[in-house]
Protein backbone atom coordinates (compact mmCIF):
# COMPACT_ATOMS: atom_id res chain seq x y z
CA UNK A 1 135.54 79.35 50.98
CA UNK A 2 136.34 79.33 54.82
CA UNK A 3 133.87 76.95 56.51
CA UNK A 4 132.21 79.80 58.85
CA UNK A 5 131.32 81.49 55.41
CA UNK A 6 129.69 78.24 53.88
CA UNK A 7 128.11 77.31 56.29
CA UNK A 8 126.47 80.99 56.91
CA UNK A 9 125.37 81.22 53.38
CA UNK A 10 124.14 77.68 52.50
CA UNK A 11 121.41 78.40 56.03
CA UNK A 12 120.71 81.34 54.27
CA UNK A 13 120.02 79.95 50.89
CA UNK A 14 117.75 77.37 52.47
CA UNK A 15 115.72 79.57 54.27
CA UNK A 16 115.27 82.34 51.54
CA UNK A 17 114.86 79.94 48.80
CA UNK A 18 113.54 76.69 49.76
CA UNK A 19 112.97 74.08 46.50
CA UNK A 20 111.58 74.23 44.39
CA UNK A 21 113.96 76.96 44.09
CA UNK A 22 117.56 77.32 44.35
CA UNK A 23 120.70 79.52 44.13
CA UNK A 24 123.71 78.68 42.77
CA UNK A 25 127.11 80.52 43.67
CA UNK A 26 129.88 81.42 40.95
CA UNK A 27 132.54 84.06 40.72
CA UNK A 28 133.51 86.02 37.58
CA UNK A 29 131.56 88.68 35.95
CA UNK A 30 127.66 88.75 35.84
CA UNK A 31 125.58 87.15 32.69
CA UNK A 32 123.81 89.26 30.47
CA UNK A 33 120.06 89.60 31.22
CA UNK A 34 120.95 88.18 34.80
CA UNK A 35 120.63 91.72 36.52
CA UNK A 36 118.71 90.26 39.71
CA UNK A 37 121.92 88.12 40.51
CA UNK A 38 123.05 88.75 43.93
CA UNK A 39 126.37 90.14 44.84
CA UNK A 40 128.81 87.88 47.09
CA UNK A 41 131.12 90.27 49.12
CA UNK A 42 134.09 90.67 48.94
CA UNK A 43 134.41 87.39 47.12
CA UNK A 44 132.52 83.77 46.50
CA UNK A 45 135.45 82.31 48.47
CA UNK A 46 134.57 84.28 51.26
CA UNK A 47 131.31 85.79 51.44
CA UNK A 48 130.38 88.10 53.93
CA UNK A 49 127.44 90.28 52.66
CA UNK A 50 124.61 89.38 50.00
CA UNK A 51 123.65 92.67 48.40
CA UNK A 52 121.75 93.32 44.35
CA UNK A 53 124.07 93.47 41.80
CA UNK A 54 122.65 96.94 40.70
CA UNK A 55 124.86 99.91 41.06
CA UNK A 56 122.44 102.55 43.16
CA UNK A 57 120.69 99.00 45.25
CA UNK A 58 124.58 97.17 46.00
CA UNK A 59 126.00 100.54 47.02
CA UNK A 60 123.07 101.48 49.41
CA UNK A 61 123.19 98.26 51.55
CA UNK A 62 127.07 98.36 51.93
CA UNK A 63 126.78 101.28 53.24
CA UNK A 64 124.75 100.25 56.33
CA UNK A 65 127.51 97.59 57.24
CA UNK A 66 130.77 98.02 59.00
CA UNK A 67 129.46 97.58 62.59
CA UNK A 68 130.47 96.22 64.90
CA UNK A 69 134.05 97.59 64.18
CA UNK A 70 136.55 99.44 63.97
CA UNK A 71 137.29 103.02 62.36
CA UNK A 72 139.54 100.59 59.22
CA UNK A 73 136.27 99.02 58.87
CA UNK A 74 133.68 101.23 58.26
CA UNK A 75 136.16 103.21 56.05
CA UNK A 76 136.71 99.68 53.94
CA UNK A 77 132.88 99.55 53.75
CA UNK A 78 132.51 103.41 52.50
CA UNK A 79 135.17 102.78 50.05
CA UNK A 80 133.72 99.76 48.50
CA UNK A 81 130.36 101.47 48.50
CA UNK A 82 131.97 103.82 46.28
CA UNK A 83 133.74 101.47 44.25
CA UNK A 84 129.95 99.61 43.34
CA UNK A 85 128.41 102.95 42.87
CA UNK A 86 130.93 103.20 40.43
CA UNK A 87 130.35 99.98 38.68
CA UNK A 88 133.20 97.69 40.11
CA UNK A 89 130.16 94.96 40.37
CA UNK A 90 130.15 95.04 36.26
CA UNK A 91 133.64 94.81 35.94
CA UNK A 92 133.55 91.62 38.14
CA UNK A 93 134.25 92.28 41.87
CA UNK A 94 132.69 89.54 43.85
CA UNK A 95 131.17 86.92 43.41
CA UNK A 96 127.47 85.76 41.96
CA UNK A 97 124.94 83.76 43.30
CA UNK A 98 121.98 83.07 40.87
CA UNK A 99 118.62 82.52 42.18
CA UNK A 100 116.12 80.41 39.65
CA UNK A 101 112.87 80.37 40.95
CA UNK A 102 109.87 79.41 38.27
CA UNK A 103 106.73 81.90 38.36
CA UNK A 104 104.85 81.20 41.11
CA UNK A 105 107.74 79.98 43.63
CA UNK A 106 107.47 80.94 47.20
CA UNK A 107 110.52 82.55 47.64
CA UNK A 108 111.19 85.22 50.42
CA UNK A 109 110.76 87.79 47.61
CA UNK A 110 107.33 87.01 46.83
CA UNK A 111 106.09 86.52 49.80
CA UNK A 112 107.80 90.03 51.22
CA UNK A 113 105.68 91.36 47.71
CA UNK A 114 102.46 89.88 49.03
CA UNK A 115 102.47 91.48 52.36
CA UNK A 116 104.39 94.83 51.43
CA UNK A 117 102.57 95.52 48.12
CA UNK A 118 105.69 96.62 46.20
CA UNK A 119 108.79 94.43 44.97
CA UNK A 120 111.92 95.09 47.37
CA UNK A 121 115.45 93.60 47.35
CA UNK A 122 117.27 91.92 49.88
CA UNK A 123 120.62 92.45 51.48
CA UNK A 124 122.03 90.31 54.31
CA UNK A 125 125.21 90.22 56.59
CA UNK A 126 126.27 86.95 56.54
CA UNK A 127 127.40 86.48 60.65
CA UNK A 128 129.51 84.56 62.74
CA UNK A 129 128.39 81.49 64.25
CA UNK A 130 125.71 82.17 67.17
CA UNK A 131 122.78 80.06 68.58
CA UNK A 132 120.96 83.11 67.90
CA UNK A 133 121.96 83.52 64.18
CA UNK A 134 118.95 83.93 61.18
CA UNK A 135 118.74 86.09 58.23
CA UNK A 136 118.21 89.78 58.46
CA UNK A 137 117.32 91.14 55.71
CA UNK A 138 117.83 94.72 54.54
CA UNK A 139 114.79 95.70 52.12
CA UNK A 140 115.70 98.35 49.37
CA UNK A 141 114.14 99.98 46.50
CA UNK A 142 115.86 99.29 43.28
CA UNK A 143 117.02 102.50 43.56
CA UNK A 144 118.98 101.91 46.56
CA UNK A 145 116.45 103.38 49.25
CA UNK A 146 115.53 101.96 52.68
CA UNK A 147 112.35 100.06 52.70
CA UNK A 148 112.44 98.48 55.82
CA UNK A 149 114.17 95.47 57.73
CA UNK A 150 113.34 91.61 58.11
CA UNK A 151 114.09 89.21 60.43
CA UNK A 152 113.10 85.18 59.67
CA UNK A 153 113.80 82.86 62.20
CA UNK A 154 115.49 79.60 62.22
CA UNK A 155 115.04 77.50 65.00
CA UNK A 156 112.60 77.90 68.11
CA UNK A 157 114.91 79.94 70.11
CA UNK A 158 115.25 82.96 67.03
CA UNK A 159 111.51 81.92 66.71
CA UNK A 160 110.95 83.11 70.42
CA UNK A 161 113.02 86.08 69.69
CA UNK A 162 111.26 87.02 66.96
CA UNK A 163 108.05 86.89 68.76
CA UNK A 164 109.71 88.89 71.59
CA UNK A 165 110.75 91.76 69.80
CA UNK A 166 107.49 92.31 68.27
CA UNK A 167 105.70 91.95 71.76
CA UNK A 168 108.31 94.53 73.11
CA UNK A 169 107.93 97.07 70.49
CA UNK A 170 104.74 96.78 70.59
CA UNK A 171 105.06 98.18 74.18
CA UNK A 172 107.52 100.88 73.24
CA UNK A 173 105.03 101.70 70.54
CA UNK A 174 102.66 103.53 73.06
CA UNK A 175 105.60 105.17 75.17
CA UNK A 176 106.32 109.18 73.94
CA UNK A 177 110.08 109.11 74.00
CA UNK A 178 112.54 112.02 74.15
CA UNK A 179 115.59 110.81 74.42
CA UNK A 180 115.25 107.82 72.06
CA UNK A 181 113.90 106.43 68.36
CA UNK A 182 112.67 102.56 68.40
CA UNK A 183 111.55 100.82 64.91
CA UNK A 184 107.58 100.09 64.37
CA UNK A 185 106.42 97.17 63.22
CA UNK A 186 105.22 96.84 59.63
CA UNK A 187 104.43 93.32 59.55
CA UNK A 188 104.19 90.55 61.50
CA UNK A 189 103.23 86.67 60.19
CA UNK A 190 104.36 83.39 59.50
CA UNK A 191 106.15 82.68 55.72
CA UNK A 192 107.39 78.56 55.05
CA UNK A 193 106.76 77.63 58.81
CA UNK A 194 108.71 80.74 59.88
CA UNK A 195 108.41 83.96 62.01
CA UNK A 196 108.84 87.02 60.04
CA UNK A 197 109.26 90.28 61.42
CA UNK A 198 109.25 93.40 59.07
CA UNK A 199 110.05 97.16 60.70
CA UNK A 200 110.50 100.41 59.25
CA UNK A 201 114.17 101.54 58.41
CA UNK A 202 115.20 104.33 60.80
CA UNK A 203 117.59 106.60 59.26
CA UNK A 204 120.98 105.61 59.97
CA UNK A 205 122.40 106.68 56.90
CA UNK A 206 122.10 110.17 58.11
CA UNK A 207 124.97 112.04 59.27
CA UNK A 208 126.35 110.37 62.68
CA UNK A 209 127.13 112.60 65.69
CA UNK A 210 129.00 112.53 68.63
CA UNK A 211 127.28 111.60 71.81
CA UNK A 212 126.22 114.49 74.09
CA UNK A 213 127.24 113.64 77.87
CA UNK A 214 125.19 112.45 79.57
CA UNK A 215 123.12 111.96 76.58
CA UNK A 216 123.23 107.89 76.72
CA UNK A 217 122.67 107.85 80.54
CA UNK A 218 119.20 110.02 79.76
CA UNK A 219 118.19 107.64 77.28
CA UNK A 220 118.87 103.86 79.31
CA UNK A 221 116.99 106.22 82.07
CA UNK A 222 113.91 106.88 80.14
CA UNK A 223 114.10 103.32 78.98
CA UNK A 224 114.19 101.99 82.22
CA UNK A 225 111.13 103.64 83.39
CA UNK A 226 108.74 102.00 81.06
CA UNK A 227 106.22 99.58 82.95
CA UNK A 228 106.92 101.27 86.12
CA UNK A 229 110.22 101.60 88.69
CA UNK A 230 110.09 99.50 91.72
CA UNK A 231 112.42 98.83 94.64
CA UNK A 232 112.57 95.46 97.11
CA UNK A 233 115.12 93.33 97.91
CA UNK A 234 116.18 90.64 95.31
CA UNK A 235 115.26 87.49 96.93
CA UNK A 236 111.41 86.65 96.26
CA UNK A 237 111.86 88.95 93.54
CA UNK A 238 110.19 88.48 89.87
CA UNK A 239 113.49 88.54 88.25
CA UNK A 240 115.27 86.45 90.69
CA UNK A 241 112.56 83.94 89.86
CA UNK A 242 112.57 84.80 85.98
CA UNK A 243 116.59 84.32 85.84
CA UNK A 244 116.62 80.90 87.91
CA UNK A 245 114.02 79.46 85.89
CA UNK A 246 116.02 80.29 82.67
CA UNK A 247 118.66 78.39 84.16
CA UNK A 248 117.17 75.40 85.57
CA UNK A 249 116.15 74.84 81.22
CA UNK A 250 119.25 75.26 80.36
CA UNK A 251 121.65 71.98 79.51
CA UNK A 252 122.89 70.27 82.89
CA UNK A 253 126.80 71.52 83.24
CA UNK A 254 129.45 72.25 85.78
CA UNK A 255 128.96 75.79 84.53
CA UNK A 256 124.74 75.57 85.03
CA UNK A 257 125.58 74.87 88.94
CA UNK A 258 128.28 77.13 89.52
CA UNK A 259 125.91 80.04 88.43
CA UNK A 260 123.21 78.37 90.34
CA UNK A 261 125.60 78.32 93.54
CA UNK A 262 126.29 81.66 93.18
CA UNK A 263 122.43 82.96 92.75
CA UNK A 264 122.17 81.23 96.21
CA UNK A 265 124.63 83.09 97.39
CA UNK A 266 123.50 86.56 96.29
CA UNK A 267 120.36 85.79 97.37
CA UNK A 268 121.70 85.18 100.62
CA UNK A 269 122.93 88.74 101.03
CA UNK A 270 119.99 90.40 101.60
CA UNK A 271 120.16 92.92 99.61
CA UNK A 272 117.72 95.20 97.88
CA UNK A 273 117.60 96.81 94.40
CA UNK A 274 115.55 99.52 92.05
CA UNK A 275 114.46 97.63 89.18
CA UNK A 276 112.82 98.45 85.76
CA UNK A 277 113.27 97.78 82.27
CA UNK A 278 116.33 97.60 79.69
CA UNK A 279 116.91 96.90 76.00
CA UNK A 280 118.73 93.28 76.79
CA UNK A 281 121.50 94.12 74.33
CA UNK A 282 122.37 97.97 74.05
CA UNK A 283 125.44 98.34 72.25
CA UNK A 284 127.35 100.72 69.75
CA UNK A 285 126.26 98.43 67.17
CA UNK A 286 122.80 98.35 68.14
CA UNK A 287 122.48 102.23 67.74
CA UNK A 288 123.19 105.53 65.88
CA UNK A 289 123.55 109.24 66.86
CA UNK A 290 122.10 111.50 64.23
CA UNK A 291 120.53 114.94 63.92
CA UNK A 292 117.13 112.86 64.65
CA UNK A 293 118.05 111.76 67.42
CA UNK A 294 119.38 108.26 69.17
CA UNK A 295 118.00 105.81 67.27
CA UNK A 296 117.87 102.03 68.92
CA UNK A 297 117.21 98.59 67.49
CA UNK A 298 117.42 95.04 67.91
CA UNK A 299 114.70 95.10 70.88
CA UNK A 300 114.52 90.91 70.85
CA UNK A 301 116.45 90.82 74.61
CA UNK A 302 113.69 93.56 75.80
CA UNK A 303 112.96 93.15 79.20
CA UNK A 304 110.72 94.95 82.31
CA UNK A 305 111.65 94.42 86.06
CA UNK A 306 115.38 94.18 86.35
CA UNK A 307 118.19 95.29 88.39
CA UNK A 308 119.06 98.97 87.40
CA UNK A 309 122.03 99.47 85.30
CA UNK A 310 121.89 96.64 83.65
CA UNK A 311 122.23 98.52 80.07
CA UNK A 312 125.10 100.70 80.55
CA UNK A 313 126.68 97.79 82.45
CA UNK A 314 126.35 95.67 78.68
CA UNK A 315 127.09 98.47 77.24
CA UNK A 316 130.67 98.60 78.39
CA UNK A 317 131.49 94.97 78.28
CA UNK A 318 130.43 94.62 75.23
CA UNK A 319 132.45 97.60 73.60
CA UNK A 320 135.19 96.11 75.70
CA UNK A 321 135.36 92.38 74.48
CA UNK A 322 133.77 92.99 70.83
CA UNK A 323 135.35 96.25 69.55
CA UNK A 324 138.45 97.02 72.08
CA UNK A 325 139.16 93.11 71.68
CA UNK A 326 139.94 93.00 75.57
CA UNK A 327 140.52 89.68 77.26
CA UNK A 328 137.03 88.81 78.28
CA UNK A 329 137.70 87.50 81.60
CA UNK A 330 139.56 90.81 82.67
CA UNK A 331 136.75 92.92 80.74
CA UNK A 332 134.52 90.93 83.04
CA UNK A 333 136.34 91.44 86.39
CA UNK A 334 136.49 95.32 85.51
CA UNK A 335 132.65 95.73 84.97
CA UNK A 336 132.36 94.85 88.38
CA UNK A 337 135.38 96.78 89.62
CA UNK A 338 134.26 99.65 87.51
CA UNK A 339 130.77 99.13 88.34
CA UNK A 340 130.70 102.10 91.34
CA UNK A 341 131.80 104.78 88.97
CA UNK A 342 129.69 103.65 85.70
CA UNK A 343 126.26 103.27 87.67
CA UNK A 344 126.48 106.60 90.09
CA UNK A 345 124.85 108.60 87.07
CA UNK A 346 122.00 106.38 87.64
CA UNK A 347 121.57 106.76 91.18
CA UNK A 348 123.23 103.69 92.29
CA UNK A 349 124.87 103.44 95.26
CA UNK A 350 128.49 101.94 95.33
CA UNK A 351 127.68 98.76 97.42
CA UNK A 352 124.93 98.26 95.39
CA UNK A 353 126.91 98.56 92.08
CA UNK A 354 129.14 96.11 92.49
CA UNK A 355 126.07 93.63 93.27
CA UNK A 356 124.09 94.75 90.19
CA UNK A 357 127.76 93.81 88.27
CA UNK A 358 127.60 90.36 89.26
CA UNK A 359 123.87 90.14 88.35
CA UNK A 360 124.50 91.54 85.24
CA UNK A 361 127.27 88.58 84.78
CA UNK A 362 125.12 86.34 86.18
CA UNK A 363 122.32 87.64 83.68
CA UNK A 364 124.58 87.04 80.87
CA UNK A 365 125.49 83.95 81.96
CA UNK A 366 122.48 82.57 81.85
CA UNK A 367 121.69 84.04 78.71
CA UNK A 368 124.27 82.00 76.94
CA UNK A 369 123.31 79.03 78.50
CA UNK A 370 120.42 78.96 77.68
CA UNK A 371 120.79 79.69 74.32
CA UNK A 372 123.02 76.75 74.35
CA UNK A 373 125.90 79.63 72.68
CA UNK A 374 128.58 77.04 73.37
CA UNK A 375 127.24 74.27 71.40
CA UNK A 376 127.07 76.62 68.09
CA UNK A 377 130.76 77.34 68.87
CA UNK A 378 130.19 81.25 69.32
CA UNK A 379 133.45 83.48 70.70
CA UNK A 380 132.29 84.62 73.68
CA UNK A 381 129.64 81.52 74.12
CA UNK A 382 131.23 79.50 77.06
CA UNK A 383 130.77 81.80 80.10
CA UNK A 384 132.57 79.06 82.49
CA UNK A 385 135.85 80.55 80.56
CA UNK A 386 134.99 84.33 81.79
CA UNK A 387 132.09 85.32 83.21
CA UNK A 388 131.76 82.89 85.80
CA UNK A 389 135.06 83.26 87.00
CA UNK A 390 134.61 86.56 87.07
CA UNK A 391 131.17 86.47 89.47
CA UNK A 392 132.76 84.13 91.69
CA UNK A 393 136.01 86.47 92.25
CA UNK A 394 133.62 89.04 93.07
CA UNK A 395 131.50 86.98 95.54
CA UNK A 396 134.59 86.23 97.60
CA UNK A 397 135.68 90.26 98.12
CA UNK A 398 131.66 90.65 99.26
């Protein structure tokens, strides 16, 4: 088993099934009268996704992974959707992980039975190492069909997550959207010391479709305008305030003061910019096009009052550095080159653009720090490596 894939699913074992329960994983081909065995995939030696061993149930939940990716992946993960439809589980693709839990145990399960009112099962992506890393759970029906989605945090910074993304769509919850589809909240409480979140499933195993033009730019619009547009000049500014006191908890670190140099520095220009509100991590994985519209999770980042353009600008980095597989520190010097041309649908000017790019970087920066992404050894989790660099080759062409 590679060591990012051990280490994923022993956390998750703990959390779900704290003693006296346990879970126990073995390859081969399942034990009679052990149906509720979980399904290691593609293989105990290098689990990736924890989905039920029945046909209808293990099928289902592959089919909502793949993302993010690219078009070889989410064809592997229809094809082996089809391949446990068709009973490949029973002939032994896999691996097994048994759960024994005596009546009474407070396992995940129950306590998701308590609260819902109706047994579910649980499937789970097992991720790459990230500060911000905790189960989420896909609920299903033993037939396969979506009952909802669960996050259970960790740690207190998924704990503060957690409790963020319910505040936020609990906001969103009295906005009448056009342009976009947010999750609602089914349940919110605490479970073994832990925050759990429960939503609805939106329907993103509906037919996908191509995005309209113009079509995302309406949506990060409407977005932005909820809690009210505003204009003023970024220093003595809520977020300017917001952002420096995120950085002043992070870690002390060459890479803490060069940011904090280069605040100064924008701050120093003068400048002003339209602010409102933005998802915090819009990305292709974060979203589907269907016939019901654009549907949008993951609202955890969720946040009012800054600098316009902020989600399109993520938007494009991210597809650039996570599913293009650019080199991040060139990815990062093109957001702000690029910056002019992306945000002018928005009604940003060009000199303002580039400063809203280094914000954005800035933003992100701080984000990881923070977070402390570097010390849980995450890809993209040092930004002194290329998003710094990046901010402070813009700041000497301003």
């Amino acid at each position: 088993m590679s060591a990012a894939g051990r280490s994923s699913l022993s956390e998750v074992c703990a959390v779900l099934w704290p003693p006296p329960a346990s879970a126990t994983l073995f390859g081969g081909r399942p034990v009679r009268g052990r149906e509720q065995d979980l399904l290691v995939l593609p293989s105990a030696r290098r689990p990736r996704l924890l989905v039920p061993s029945g046909r209808s149930a293990s099928a289902a939940a592959v089919r909502r992974y793949g993302e993010p990716g690219s078009l070889t992946a989410w064809a592997g993960s229809r094809a082996l959707a089809l391949a446990l439809a068709g009973g490949a589980a029973a002939a032994g693709l896999g691996g097994r992980l048994r759960v024994s839990a005596g009546p009474g145990t407070d396992t995940i399960e129950a306590y998701l039975r308590s609260v819902l009112g109706h047994d579910v099962l649980i499937s789970t992506h097992l991720g790459a190492a990230r500060a911000n890393r905790k189960p989420v759970l896909q609920l299903l029906t033993p037939r396969g069909e979506a009952a909802g989605f669960a996050k259970i945090s960790i740690n207190p910074l998924t704990r503060d997550l957690i409790r963020a993304e319910r505040a936020a769509l609990d906001t969103l919850a009295a906005e009448d959207f056009r342009e976009l589809t947010v999750p609602r909240v089914l349940h919110h409480g605490q479970w073994q010391g832990r925050e759990v979140l429960i939503m609805n499933a939106l329907p993103v195993w509906r037919r996908r479709k191509a995005l309209r033009p113009a079509q995302l730019t309406a949506a990060m619009t409407e977005l932005a305008a909820v809690g009210g547009r505003s204009r003023g000049p970024l220093t003595g500014s809520d977020y300017l305030a917001r952002l420096r006191s995120r950085l002043v908890a992070s870690p002390a670190s060459p890479d803490q003061s060069a940011l904090g140099a280069a605040l100064d520095a924008l701050a120093a220009v003068g400048a002003e910019f339209s602010f409102g509100a933005w998802h915090g991590d819009w990305t292709g994985w974060n979203m589907a096009n269907t016939a019901d519209g654009l549907l949008v999770w993951d609202w955890e980042r969720f946040d009012p009052g800054v600098p316009a353009g902020f989600d399109y600008l993520h938007y494009r980095l991210q597809s650039d550095v996570v599913r293009r597989r650019r080199p991040p520190q060139q990815a990062a010097a093109d957001c702000v080159r690029n910056a002019p041309g992306w945000l002018a649908p928005f009604g940003v000017a060009a000199a303002e653009a580039h400063l809203v790019a280094i914000l954005y970087l800035a933003e992100l920066s701080a984000r990881y720090l923070a977070d402390r992404q570097a010390e849980a050894v995450a890809r993209l989790g040092q930004p002194g490596t290329w998003l710094i660099p990046a901010i402070e080759e813009a700041m000497r062409k301003l």
